[in-house]
Structure formats: structure tokens, C-alpha cells
N, C-alpha and C. Protein backbone atom coordinates (compact mmCIF):
# COMPACT_ATOMS: atom_id res chain seq x y z
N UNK A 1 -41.07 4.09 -71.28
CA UNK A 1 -41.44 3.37 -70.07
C UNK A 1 -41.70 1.89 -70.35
N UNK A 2 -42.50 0.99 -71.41
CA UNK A 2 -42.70 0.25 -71.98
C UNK A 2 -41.33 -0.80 -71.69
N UNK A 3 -40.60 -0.63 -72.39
CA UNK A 3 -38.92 -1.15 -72.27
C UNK A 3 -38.49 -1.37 -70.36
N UNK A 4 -38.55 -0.36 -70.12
CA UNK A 4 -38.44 -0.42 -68.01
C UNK A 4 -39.31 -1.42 -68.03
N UNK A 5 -40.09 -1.76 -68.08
CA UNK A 5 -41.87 -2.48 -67.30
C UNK A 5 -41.12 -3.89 -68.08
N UNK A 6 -40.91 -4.05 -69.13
CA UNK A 6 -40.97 -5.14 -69.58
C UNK A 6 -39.84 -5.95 -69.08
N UNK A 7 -38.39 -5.09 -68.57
CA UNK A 7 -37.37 -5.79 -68.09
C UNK A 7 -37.52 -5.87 -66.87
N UNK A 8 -38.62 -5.90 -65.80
CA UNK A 8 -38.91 -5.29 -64.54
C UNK A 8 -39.89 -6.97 -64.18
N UNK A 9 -40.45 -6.68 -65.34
CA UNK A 9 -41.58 -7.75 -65.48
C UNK A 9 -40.57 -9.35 -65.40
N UNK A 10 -39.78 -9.32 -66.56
CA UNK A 10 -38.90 -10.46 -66.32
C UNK A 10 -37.74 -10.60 -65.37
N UNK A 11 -37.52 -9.83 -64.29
CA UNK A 11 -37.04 -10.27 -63.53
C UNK A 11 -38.33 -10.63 -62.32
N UNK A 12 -39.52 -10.07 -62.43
CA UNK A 12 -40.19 -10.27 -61.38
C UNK A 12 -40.45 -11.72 -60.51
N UNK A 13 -39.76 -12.67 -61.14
CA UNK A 13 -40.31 -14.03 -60.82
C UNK A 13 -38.25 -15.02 -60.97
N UNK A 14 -38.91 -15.54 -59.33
CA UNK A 14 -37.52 -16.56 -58.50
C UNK A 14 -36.84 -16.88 -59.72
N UNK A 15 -37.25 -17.74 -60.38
CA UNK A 15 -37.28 -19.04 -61.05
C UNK A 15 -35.87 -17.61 -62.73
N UNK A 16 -36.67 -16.99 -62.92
CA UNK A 16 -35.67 -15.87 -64.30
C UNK A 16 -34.49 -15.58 -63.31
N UNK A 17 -34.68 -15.01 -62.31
CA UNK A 17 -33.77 -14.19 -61.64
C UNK A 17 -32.14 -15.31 -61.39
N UNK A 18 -33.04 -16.45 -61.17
CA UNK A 18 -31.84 -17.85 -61.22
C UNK A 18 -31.09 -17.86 -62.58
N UNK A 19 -32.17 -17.92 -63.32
CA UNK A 19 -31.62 -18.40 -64.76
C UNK A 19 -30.68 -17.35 -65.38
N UNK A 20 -30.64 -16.35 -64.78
CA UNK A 20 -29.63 -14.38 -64.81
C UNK A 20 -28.30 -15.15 -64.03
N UNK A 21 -28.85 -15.43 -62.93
CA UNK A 21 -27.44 -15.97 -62.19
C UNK A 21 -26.71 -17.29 -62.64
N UNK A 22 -27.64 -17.93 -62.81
CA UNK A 22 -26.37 -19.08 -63.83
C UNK A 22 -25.83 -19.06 -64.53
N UNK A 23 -26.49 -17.64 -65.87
CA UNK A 23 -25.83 -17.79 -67.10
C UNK A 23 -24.49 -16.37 -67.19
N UNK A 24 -24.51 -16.09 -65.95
CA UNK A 24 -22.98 -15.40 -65.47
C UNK A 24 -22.25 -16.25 -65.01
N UNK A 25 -22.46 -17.21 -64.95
CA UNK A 25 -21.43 -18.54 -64.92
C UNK A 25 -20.89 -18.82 -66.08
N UNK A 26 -22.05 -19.88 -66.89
CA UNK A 26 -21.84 -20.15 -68.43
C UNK A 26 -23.00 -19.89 -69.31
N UNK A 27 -22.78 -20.22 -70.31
CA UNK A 27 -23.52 -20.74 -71.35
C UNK A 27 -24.45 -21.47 -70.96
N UNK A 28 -25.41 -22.01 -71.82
CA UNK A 28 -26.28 -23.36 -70.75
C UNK A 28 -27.46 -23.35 -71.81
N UNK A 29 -27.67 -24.48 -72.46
CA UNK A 29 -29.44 -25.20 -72.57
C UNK A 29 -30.05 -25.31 -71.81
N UNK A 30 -31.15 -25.28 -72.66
CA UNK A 30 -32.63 -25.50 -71.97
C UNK A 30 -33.09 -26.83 -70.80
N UNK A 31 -31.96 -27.58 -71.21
CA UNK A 31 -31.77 -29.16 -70.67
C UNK A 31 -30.84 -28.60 -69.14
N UNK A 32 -30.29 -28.25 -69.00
CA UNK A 32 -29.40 -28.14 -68.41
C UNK A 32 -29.90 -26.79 -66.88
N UNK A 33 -30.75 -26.17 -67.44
CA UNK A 33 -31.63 -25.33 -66.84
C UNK A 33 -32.54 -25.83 -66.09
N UNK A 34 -33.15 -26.78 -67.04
CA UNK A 34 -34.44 -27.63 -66.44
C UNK A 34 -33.86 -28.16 -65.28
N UNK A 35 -32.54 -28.97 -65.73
CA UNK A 35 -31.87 -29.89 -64.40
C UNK A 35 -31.92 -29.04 -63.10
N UNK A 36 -31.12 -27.94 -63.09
CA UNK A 36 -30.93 -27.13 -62.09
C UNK A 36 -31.70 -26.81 -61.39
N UNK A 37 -32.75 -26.18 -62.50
CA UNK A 37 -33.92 -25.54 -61.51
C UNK A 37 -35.38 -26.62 -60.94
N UNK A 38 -35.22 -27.44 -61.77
CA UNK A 38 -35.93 -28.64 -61.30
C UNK A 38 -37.77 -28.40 -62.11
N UNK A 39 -37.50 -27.63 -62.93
CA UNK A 39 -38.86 -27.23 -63.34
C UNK A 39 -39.17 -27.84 -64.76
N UNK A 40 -39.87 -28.00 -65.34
CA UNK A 40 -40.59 -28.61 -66.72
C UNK A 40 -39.88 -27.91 -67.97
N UNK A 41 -39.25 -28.59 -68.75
CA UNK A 41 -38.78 -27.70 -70.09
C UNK A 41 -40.01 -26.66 -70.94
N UNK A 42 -41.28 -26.95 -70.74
CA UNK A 42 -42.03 -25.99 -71.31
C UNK A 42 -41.76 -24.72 -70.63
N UNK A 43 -41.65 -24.75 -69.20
CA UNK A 43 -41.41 -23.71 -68.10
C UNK A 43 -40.34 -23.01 -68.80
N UNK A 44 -39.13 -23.40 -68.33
CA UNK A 44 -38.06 -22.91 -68.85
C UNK A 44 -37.87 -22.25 -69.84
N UNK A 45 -38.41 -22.89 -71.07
CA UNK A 45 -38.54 -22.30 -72.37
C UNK A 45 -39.46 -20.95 -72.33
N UNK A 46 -40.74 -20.78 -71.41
CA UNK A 46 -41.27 -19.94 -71.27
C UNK A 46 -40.66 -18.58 -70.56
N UNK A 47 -39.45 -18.87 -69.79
CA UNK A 47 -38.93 -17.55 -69.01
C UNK A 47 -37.92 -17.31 -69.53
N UNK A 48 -37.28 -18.16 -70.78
CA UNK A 48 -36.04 -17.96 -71.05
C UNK A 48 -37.05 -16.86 -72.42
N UNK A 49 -38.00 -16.77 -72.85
CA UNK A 49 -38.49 -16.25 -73.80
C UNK A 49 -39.34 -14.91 -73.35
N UNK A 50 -39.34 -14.32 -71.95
CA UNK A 50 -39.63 -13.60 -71.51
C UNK A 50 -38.39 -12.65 -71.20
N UNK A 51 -37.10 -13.69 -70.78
CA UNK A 51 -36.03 -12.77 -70.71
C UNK A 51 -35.36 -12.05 -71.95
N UNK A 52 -35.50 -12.94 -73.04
CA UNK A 52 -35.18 -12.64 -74.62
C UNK A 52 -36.17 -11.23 -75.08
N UNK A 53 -37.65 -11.23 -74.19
CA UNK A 53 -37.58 -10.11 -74.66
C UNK A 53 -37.89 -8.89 -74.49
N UNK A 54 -37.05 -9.24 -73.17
CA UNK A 54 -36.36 -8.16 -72.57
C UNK A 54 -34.98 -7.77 -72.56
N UNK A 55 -34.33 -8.02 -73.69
CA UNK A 55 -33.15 -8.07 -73.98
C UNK A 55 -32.17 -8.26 -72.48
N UNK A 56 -32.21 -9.34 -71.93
CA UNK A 56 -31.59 -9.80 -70.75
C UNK A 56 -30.60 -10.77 -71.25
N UNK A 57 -31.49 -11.84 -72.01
CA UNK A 57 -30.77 -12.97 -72.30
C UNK A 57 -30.84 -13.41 -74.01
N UNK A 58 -29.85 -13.95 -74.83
CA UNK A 58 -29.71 -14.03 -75.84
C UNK A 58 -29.35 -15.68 -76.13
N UNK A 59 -29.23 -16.32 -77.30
CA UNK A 59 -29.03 -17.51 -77.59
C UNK A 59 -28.20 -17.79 -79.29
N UNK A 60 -27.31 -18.63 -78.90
CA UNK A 60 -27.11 -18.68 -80.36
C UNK A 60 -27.37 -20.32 -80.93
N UNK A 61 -27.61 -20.74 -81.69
CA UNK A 61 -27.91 -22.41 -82.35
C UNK A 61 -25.88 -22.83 -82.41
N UNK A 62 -26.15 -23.87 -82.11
CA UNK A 62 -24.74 -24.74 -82.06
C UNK A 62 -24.38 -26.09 -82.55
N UNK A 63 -24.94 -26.69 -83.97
CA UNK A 63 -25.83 -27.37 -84.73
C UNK A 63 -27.06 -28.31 -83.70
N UNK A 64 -27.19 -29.24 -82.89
CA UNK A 64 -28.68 -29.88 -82.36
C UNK A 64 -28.53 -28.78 -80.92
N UNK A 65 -27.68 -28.18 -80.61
CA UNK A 65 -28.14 -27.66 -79.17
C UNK A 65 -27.79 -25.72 -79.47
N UNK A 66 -28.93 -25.15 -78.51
CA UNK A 66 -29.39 -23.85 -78.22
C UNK A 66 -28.62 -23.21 -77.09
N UNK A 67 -27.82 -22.55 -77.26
CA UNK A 67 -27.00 -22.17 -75.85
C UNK A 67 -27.31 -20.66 -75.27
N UNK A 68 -28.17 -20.65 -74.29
CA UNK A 68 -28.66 -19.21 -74.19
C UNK A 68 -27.30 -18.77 -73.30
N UNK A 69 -27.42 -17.44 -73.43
CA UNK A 69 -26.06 -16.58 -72.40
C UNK A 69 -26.63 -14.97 -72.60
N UNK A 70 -25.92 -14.33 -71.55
CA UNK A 70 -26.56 -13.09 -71.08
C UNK A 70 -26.52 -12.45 -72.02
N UNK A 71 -27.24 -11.35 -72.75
CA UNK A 71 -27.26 -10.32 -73.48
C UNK A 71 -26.54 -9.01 -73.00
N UNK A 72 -25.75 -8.28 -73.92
CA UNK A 72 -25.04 -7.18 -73.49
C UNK A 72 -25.74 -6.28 -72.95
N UNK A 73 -26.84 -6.26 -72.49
CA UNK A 73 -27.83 -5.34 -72.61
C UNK A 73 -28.05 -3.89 -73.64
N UNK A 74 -27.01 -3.92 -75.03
CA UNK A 74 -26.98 -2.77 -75.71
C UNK A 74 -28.83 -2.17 -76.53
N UNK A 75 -29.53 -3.39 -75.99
CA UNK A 75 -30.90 -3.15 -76.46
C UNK A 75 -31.49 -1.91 -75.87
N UNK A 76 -31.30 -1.90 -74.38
CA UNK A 76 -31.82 -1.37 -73.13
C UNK A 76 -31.36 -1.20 -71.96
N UNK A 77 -31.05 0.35 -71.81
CA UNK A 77 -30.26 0.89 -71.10
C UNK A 77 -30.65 0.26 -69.39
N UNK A 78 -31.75 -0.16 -69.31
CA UNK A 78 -32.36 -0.67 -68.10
C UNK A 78 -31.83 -2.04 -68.26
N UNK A 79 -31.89 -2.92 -69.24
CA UNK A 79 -31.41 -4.01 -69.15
C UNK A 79 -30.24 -4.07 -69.00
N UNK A 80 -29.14 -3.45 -69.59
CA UNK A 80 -27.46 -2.99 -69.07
C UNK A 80 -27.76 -3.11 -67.81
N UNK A 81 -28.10 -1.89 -67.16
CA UNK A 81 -28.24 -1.83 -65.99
C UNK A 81 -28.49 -2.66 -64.81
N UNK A 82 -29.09 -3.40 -64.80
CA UNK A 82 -29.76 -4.44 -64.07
C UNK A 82 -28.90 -5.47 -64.35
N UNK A 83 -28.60 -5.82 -65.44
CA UNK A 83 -27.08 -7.18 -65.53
C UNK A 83 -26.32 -6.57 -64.67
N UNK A 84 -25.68 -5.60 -64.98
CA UNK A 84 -24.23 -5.08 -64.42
C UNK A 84 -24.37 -5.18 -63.07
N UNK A 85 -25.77 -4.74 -62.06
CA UNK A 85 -25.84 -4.96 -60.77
C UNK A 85 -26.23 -6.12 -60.38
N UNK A 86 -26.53 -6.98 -61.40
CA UNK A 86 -26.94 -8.04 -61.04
C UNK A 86 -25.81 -9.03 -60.43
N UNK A 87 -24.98 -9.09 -61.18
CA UNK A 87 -23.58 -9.22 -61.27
C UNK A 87 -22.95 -9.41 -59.63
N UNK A 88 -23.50 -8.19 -59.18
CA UNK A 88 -22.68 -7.72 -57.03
C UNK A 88 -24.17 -8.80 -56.86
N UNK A 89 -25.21 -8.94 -57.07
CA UNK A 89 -26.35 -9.38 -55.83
C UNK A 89 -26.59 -10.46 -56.18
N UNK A 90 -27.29 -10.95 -54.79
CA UNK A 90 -27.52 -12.31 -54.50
C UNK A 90 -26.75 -13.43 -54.85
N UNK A 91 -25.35 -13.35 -55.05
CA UNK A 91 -24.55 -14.43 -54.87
C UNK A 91 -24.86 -15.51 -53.56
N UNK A 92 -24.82 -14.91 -52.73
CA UNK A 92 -25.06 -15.23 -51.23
C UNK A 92 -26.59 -15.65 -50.77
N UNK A 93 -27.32 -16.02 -51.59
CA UNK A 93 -28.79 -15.65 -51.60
C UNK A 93 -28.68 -17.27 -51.10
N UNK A 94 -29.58 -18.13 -50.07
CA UNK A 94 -29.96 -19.26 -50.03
C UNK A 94 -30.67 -20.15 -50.94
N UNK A 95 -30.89 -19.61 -52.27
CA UNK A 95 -31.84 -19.93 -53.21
C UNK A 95 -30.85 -20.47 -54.40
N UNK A 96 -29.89 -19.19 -54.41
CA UNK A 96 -29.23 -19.06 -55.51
C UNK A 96 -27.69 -19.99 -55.62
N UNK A 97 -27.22 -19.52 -53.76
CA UNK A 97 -25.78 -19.99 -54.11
C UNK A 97 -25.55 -21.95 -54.28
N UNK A 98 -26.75 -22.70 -53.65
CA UNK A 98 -26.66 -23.78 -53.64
C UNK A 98 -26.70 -24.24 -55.23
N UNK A 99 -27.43 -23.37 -56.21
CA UNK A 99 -27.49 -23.62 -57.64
C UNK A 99 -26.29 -23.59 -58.23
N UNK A 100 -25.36 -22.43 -57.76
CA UNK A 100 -24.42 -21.74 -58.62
C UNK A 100 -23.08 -23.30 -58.10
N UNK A 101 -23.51 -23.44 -56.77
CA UNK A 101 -22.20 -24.82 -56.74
C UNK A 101 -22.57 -26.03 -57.56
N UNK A 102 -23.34 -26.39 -57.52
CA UNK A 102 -24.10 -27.72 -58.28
C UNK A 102 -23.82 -27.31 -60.29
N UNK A 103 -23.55 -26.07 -60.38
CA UNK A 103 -23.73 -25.86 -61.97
C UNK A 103 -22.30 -26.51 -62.62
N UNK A 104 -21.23 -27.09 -61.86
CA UNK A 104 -20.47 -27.46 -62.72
C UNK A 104 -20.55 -29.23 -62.79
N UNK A 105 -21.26 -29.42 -61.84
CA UNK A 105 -22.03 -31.23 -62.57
C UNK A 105 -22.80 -31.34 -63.11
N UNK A 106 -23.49 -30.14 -63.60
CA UNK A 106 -24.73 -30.26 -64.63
C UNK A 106 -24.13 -30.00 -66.00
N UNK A 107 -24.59 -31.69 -66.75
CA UNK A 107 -23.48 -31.63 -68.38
C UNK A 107 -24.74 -32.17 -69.09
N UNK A 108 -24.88 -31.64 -70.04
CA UNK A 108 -25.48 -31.74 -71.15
C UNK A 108 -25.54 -32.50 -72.02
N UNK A 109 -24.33 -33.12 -71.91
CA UNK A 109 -24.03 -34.65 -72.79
C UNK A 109 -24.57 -35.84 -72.00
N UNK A 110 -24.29 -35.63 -70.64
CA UNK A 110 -24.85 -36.91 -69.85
C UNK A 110 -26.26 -36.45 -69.07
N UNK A 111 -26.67 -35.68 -69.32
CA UNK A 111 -28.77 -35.43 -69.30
C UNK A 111 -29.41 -35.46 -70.43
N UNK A 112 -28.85 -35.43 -71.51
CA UNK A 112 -29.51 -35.64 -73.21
C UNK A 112 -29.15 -37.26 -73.27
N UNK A 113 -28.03 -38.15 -72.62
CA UNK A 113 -28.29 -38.88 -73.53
C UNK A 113 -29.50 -40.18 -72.89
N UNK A 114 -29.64 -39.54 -71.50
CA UNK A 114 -30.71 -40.26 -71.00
C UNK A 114 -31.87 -40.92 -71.86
């Protein structure tokens, strides 16, 4: 049960449930997240580390930049689960779809070199 609660827990909040839907788009930093969602990089870093561990979301190093992207869910059969439907919902969401158009002017080269 532990494993359910904990992937239940990180979707419980707007702000993760976005960061699920963008990164079925692409790839994406922490920089690039922040932009979108308009929230503080400590923030970000904090839900992207709630989704990690809940085996939702994964990251690999790319020498100076961190590129998180969805996890297969092979950790947790609940976490599978919940990607895969995540996948059909809330495309259409008023929250979500205005993010998902705006994600291909959000570049990482021209918000870092600010």
C-alpha cells in the first residue's frame, strides 16, 4: 500500500500533475519548468523530487544540464498505471493545454543565458 499512497501523494498537487504533462511532450530542466510553470526553482526542484520518488519521473545528467523525462513506471505497477492514463487526460484541461502550446518557445539556451 505504501508504494499506491506515495504515487497518489505526488500526483496530489496542480503544479506535479503539469510537470507529468509536459514531460510527455519532452525532456525538460529544471529552468525550463520554472519558466512554464511560473514558480521558484527551489519549488520545482521540490516536486520534481517527490515525483522521482514515486517512480513517475526520472532524470539523466547531460554534462552542465539535468534533463528530467517520464519514468517507465517498471518501479510501480501504480505508477505504470497512472502514466499510461495519464497520457488520454487532461489534455483539454484549461490549466494544462495553454502550457502544453507555449512548451515549444520555452528553450533552455535562451533562459540560462540570461
Amino acid at each position: 500500500m505504501r508504494s499506491f499512497v506515495k504515487v497518489m501523494k505526488a500526483l496530489s498537487d496542480p503544479n506535479r500533475v503539469k510537470i507529468i504533462k509536459m514531460l510527455q511532450h519532452k525532456s525538460m530542466c529544471v529552468c525550463e519548468m520554472r519558466v512554464a510553470l511560473g514558480v521558484a526553482q527551489p519549488t520545482v526542484s521540490k516536486h520534481l523530487k517527490l515525483l522521482e520518488d514515486a517512480g513517475l519521473v526520472d532524470f539523466r545528467k547531460d554534462g552542465l544540464w539535468v534533463n528530467y523525462y517520464l519514468a517507465d513506471g517498471g518501479d510501480s505497477p501504480f505508477a505504470a498505471s497512472l502514466l499510461g492514463n495519464l497520457r488520454h487526460w487532461l489534455e483539454d484541461d484549461p490549466q494544462v493545454s495553454p502550457l502544453l502550446e507555449k512548451l515549444p518557445s520555452i528553450r533552455r539556451e535562451e533562459i540560462c543565458k540570461k
